[in-house]
N, C-alpha and C. Protein backbone atom coordinates (compact mmCIF):
# COMPACT_ATOMS: atom_id res chain seq x y z
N UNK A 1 -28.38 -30.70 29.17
CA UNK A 1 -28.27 -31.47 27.97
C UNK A 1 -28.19 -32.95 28.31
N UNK A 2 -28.67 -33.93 27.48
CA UNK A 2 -28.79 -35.26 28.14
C UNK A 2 -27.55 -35.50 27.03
N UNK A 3 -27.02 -36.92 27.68
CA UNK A 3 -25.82 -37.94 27.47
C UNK A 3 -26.37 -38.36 26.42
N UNK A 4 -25.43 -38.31 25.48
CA UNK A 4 -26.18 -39.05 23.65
C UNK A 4 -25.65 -40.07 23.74
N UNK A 5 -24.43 -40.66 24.86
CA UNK A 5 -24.47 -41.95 24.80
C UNK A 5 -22.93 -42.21 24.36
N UNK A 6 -22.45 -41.08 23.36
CA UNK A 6 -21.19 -41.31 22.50
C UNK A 6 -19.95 -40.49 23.20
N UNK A 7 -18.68 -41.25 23.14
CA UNK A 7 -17.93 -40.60 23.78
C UNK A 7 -16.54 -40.33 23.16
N UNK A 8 -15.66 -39.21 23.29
CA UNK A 8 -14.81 -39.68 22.53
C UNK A 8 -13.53 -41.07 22.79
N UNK A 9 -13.50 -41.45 23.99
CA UNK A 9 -12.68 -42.67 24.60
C UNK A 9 -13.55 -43.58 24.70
N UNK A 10 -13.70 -45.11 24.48
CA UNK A 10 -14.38 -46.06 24.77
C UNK A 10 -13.95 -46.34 26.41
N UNK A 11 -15.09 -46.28 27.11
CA UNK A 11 -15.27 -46.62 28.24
C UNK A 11 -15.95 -48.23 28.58
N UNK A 12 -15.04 -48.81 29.11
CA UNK A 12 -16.04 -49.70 29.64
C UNK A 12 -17.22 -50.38 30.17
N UNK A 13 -18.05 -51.33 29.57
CA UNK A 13 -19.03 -51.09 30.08
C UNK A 13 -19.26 -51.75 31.73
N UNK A 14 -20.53 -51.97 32.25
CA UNK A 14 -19.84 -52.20 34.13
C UNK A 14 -19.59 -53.45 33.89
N UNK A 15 -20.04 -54.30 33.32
CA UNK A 15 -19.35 -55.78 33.03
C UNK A 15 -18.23 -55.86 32.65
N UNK A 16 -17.28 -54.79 32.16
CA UNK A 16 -16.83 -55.29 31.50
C UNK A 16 -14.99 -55.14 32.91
N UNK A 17 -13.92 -55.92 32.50
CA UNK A 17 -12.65 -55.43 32.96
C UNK A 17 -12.03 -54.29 32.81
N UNK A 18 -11.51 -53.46 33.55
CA UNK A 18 -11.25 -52.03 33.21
C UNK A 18 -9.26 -52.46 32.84
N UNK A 19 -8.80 -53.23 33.40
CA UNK A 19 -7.40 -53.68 33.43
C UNK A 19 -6.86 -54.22 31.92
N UNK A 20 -8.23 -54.64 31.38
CA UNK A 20 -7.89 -55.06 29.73
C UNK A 20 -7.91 -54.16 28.81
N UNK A 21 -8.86 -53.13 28.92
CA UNK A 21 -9.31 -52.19 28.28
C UNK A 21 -7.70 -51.33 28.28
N UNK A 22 -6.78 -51.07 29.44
CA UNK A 22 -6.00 -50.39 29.48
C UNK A 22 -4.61 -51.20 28.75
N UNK A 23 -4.28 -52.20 29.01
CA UNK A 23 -3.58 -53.04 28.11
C UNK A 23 -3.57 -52.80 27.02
N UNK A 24 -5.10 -52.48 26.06
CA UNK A 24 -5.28 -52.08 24.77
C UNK A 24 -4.49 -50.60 24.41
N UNK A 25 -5.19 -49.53 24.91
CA UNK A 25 -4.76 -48.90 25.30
C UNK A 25 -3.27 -48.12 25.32
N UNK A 26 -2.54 -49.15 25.95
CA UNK A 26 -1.06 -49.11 25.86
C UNK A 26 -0.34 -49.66 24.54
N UNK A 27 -0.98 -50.41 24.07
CA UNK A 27 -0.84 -51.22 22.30
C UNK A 27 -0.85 -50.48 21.94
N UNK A 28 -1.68 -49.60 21.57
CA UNK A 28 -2.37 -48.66 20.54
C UNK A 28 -1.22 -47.42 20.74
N UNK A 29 -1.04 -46.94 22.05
CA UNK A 29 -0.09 -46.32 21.94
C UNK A 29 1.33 -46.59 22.13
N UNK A 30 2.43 -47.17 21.87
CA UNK A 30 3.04 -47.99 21.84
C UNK A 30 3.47 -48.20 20.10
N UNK A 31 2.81 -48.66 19.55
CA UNK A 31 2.46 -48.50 17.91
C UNK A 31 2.04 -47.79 17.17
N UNK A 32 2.05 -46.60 17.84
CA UNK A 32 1.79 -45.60 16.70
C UNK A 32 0.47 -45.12 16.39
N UNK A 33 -0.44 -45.74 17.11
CA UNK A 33 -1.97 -45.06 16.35
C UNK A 33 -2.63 -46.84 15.80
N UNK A 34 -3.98 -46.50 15.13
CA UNK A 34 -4.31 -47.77 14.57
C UNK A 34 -4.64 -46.93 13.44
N UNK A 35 -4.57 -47.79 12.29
CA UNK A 35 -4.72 -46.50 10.57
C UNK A 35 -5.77 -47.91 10.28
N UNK A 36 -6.68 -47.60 9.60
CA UNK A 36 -7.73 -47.99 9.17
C UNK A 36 -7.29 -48.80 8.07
N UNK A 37 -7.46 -50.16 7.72
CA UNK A 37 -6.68 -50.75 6.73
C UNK A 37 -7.60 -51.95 6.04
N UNK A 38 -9.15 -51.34 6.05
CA UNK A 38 -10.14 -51.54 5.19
C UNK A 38 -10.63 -52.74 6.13
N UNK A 39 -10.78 -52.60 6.92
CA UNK A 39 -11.67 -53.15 7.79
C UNK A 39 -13.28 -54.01 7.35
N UNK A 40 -13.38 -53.21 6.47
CA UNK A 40 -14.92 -53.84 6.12
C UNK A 40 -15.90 -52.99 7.07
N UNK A 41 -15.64 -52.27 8.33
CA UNK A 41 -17.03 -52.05 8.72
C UNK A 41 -17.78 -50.64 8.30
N UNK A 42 -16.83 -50.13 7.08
CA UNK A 42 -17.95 -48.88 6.70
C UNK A 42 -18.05 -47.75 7.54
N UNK A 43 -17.61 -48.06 8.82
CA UNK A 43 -17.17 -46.92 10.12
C UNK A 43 -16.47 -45.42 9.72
N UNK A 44 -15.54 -46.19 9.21
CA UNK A 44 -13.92 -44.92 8.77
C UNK A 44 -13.50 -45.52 10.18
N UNK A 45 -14.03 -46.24 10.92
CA UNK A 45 -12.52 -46.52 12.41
C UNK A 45 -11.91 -47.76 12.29
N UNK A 46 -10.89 -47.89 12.85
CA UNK A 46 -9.99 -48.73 12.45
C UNK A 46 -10.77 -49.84 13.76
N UNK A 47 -10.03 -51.00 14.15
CA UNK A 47 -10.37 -51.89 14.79
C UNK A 47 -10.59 -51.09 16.44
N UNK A 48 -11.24 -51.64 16.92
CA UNK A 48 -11.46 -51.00 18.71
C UNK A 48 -12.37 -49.90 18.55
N UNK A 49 -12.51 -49.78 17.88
CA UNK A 49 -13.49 -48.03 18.06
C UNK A 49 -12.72 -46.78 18.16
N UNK A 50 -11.31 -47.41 17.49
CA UNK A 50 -10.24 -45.93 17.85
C UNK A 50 -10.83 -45.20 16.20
N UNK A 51 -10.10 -44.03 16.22
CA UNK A 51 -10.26 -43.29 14.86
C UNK A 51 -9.28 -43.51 14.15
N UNK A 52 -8.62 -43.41 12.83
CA UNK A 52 -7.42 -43.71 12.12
C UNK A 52 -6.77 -42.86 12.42
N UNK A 53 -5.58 -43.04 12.63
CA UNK A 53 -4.24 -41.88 13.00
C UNK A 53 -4.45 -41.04 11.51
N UNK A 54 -4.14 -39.68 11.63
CA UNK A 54 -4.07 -38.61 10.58
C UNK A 54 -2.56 -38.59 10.22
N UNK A 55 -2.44 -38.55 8.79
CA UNK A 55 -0.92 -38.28 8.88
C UNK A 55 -0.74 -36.78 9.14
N UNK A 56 0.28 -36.98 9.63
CA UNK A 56 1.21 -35.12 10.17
C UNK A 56 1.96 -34.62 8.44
N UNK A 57 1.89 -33.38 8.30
CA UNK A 57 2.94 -33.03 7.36
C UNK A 57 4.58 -32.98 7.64
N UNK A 58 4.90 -33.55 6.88
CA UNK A 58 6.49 -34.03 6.76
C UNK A 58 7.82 -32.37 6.91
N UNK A 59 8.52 -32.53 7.80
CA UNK A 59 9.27 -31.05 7.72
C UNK A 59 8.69 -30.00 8.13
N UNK A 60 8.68 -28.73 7.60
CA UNK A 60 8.53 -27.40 7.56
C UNK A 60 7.02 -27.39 6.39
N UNK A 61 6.30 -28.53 5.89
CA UNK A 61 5.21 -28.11 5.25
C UNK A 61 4.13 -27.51 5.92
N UNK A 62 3.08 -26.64 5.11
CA UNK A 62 2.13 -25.89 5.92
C UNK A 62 1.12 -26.57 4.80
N UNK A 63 0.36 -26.73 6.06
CA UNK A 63 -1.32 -27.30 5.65
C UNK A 63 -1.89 -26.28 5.21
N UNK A 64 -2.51 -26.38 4.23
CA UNK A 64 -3.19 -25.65 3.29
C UNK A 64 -4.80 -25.12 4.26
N UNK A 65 -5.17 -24.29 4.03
CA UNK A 65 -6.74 -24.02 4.98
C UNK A 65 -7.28 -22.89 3.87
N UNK A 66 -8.49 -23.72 4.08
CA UNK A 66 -9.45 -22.73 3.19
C UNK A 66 -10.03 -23.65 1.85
N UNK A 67 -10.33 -23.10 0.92
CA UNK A 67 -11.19 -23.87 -0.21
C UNK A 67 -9.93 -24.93 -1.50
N UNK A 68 -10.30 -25.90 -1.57
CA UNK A 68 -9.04 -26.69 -2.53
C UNK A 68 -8.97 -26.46 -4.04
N UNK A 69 -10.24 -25.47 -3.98
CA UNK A 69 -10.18 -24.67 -5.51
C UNK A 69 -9.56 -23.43 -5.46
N UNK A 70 -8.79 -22.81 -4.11
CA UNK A 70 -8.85 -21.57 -4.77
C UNK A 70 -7.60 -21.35 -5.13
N UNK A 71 -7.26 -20.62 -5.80
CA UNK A 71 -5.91 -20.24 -6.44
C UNK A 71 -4.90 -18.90 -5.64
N UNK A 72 -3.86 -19.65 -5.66
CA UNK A 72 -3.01 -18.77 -4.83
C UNK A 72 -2.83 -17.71 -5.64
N UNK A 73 -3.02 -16.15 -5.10
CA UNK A 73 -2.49 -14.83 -5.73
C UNK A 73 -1.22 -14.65 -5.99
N UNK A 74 -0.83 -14.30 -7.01
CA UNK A 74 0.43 -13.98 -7.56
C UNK A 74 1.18 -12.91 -6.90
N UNK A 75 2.10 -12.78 -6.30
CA UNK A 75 2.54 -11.93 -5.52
C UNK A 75 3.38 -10.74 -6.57
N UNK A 76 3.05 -9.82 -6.82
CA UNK A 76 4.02 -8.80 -7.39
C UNK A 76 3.65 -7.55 -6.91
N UNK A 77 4.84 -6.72 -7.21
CA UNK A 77 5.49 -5.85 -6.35
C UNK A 77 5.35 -4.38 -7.70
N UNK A 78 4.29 -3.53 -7.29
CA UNK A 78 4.35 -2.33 -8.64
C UNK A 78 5.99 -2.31 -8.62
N UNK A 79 6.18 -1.62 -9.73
CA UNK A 79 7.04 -1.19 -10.74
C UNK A 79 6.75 -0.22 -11.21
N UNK A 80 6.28 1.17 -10.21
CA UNK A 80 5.74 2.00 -10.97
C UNK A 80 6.89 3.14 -10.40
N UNK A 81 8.03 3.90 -10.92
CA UNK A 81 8.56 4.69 -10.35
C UNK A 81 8.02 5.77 -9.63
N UNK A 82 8.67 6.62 -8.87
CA UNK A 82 8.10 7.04 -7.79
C UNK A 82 7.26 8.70 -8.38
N UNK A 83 6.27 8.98 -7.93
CA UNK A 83 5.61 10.73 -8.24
C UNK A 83 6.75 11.91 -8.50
N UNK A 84 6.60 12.28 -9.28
CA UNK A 84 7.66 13.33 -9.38
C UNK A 84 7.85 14.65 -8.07
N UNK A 85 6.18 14.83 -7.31
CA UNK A 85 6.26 15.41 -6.42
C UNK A 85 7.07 14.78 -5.28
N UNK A 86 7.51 13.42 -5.02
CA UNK A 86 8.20 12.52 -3.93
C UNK A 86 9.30 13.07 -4.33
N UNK A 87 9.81 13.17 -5.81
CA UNK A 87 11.06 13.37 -6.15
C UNK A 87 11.48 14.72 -5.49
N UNK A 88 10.99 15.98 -6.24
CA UNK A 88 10.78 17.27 -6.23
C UNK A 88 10.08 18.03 -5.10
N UNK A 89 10.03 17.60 -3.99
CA UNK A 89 9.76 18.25 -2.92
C UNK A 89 10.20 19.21 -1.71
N UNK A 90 9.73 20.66 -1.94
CA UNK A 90 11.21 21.25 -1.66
C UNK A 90 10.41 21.79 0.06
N UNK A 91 9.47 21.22 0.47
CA UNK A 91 8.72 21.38 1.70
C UNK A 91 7.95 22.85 1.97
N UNK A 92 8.24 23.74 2.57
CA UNK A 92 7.64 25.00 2.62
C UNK A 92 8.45 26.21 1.30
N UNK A 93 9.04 25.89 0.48
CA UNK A 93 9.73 26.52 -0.22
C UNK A 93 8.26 26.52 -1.61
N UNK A 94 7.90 25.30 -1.49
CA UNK A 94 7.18 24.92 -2.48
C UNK A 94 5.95 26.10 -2.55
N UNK A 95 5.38 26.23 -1.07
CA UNK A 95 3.91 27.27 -1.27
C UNK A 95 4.51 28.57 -1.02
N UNK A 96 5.08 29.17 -0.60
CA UNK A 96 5.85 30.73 -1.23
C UNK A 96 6.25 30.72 -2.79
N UNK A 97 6.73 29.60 -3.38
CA UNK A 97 6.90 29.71 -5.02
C UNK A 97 5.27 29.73 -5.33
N UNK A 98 4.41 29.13 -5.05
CA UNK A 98 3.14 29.07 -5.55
C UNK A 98 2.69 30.91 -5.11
N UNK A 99 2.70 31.23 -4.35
CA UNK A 99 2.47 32.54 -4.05
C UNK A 99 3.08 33.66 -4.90
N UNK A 100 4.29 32.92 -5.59
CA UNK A 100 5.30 33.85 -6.29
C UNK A 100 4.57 33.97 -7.15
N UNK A 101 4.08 33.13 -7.94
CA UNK A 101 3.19 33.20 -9.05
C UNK A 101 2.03 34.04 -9.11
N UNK A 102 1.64 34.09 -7.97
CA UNK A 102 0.61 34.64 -7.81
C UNK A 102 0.84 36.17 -7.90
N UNK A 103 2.03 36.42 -7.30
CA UNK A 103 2.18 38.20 -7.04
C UNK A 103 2.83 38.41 -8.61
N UNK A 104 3.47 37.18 -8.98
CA UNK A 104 3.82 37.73 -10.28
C UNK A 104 2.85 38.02 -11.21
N UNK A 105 1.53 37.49 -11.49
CA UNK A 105 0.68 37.66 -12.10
C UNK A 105 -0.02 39.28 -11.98
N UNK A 106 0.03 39.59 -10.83
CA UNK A 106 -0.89 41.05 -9.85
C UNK A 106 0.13 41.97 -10.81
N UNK A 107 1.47 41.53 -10.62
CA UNK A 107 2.44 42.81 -10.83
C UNK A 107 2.74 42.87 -12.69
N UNK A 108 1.98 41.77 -13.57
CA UNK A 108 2.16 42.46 -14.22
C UNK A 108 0.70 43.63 -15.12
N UNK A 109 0.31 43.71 -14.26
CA UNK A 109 -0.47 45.01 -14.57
C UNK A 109 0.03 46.16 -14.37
N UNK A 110 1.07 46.54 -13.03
CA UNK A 110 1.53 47.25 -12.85
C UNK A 110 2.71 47.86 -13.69
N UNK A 111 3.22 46.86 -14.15
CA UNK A 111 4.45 46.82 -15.28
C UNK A 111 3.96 47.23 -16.84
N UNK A 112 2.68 46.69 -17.17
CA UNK A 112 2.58 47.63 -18.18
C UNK A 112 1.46 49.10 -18.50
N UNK A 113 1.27 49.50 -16.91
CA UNK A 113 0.81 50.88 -16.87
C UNK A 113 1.90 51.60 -16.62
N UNK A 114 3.39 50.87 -15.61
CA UNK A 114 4.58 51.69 -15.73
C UNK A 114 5.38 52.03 -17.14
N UNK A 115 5.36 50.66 -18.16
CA UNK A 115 5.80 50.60 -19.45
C UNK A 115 5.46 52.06 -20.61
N UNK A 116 4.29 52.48 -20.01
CA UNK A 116 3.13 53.38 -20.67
C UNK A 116 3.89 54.83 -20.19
N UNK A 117 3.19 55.11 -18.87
CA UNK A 117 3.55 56.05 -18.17
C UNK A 117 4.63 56.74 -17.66
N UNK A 118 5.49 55.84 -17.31
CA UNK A 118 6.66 55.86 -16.46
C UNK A 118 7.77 54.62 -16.28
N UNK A 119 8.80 54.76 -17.81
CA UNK A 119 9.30 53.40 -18.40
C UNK A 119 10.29 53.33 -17.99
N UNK A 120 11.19 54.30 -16.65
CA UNK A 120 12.16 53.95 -16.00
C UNK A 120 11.41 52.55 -14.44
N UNK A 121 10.63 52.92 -14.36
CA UNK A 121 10.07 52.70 -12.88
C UNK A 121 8.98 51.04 -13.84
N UNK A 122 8.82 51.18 -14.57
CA UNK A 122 8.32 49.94 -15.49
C UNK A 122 9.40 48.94 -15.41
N UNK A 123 10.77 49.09 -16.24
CA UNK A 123 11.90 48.41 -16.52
C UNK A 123 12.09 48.04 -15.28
N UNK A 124 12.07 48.08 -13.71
CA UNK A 124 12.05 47.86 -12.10
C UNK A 124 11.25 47.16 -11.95
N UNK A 125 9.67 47.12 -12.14
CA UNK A 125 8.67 46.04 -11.74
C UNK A 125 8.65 45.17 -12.83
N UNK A 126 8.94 44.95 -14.23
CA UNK A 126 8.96 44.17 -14.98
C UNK A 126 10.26 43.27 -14.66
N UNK A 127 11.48 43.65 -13.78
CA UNK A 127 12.26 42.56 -13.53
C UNK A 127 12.00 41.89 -12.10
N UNK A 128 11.29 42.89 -11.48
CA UNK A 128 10.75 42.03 -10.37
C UNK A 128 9.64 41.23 -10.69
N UNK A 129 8.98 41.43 -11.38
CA UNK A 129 7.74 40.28 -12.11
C UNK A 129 8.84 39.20 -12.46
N UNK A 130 9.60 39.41 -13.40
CA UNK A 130 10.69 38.47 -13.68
C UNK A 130 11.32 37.43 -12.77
N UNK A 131 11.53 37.64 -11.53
CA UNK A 131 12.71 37.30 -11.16
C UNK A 131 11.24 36.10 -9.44
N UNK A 132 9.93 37.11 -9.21
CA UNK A 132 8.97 36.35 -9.10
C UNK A 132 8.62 35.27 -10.12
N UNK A 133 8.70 35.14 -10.98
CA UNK A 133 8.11 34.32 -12.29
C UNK A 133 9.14 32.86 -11.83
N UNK A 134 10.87 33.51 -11.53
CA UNK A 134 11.23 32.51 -11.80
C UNK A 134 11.38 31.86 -10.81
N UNK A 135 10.82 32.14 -9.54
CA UNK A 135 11.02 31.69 -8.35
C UNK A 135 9.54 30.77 -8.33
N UNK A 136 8.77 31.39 -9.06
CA UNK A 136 7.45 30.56 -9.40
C UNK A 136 7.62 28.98 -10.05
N UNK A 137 8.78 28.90 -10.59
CA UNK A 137 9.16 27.93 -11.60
C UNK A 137 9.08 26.87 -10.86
N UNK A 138 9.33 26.62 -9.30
CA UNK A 138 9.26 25.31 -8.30
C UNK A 138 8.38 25.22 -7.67
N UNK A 139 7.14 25.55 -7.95
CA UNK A 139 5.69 25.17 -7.53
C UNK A 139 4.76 24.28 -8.79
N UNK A 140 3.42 24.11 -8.57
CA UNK A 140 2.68 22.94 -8.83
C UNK A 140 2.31 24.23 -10.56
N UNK A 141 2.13 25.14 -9.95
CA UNK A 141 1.69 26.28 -11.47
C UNK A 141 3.10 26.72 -12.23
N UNK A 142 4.03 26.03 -13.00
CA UNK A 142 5.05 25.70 -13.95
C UNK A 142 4.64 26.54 -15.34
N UNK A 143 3.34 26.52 -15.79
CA UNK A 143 3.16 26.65 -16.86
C UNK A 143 2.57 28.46 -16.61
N UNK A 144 1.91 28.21 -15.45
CA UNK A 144 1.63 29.62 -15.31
C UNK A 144 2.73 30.83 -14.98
N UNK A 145 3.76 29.97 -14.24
CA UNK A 145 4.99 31.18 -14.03
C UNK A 145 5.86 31.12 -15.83
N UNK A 146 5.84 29.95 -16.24
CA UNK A 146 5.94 30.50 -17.61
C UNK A 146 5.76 31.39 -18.63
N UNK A 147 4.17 31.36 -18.56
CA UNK A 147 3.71 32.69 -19.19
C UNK A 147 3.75 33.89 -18.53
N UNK A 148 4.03 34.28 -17.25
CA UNK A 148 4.35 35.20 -16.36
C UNK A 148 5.69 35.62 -16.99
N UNK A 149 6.51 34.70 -16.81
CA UNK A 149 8.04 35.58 -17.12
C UNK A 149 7.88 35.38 -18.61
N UNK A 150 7.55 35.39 -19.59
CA UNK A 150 7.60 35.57 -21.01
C UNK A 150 6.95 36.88 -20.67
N UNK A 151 6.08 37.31 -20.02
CA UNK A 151 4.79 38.56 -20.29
C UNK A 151 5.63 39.62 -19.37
N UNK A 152 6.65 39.09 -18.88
CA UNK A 152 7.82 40.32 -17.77
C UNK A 152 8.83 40.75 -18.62
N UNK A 153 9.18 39.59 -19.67
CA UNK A 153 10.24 39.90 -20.32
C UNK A 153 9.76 40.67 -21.53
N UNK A 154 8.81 40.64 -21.96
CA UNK A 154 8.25 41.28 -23.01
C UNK A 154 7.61 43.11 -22.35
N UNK A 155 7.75 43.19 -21.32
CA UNK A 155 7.07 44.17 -20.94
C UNK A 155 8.77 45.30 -20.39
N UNK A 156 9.64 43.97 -19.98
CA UNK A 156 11.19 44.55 -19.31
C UNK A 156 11.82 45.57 -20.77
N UNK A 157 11.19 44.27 -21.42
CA UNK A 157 12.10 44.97 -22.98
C UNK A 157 11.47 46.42 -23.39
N UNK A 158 9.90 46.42 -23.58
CA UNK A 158 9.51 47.57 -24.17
C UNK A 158 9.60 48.54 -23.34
N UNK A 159 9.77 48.70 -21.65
CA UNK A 159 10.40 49.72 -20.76
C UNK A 159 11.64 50.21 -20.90
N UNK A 160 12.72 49.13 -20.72
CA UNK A 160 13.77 49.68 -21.27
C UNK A 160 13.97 50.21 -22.51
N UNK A 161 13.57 50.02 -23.62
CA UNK A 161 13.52 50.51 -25.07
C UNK A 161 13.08 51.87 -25.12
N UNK A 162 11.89 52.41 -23.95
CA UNK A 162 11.50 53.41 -23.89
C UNK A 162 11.87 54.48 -23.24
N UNK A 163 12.38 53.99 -21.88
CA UNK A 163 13.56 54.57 -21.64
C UNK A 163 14.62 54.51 -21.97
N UNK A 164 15.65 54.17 -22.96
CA UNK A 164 16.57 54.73 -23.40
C UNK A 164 16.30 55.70 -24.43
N UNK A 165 15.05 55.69 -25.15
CA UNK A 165 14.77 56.59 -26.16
C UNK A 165 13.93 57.65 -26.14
């Protein structure tokens, strides 16, 4: 790459004293910087070919980075209370109740061919449908062990009714 000539320190040229140049030098730092104080030359540099000192932010401020239009995001925090499953989570208890449901559903077929046939041995699987139904009650199918133990208790009753009579 060739030398464009520009540098960021003014260097002397070979004519010139290198002992003055550093004198300056020591001014400049010494005082703080040189701040550009309308010079007239249209540059943006202050006298010497230095650049204008930048001001620093004052304290604990943070310089802003990025676009001067954009708008800071509003920080909020949901407010949404928590899933009822977070609440209600009973870990492996949960899929054996789901299963409960399931056998409770199988058994009540059995309960009302026993209800029919054989209403001592009915009034037995209609409370075990029952008592599955209600163990069903702490799984995700609520509505289904519902209608399970309504359809146990309705089937417990007409067994026993039949066997006592």
């Amino acid at each position: 790459m060739a030398d464009s000539g520009f540098t960021d320190t003014p260097e002397p040229a070979p004519d010139e004293d290198r002992s003055a140049l550093g004198s300056i030098d020591e001014t400049i730092a010494q005082s703080g910087g040189v701040t550009d104080q309308g010079s007239g030359q249209g540059s943006g540099q202050g006298s010497g070919g230095t650049p204008p000192s930048v001001p620093q932010p004052e304290g604990n401020e943070e310089i802003r980075v990025g676009s001067p239009f954009a708008v800071d995001p509003e920080i909020t925090t949901p407010l949404l209370p928590p899933e009822p499953e977070e609440i209600f989570d009973v870990g492996p208890l949960r899929y054996t109740a789901m299963g409960a449901v399931a056998a409770s559903a199988m058994v009540i077929l059995f309960a009302s061919v026993a209800a029919w046939w054989f209403p001592g041995g009915g009034t037995l699987i209609a409370g075990l449908g029952s008592v599955l139904a209600i163990f069903g009650l702490f799984s995700h199918y609520r509505l289904r062990a519902v209608g399970c133990l309504a359809i146990h208790l309705m089937l417990f009753m007409i067994s026993y009714s039949r066997a006592l009579g």
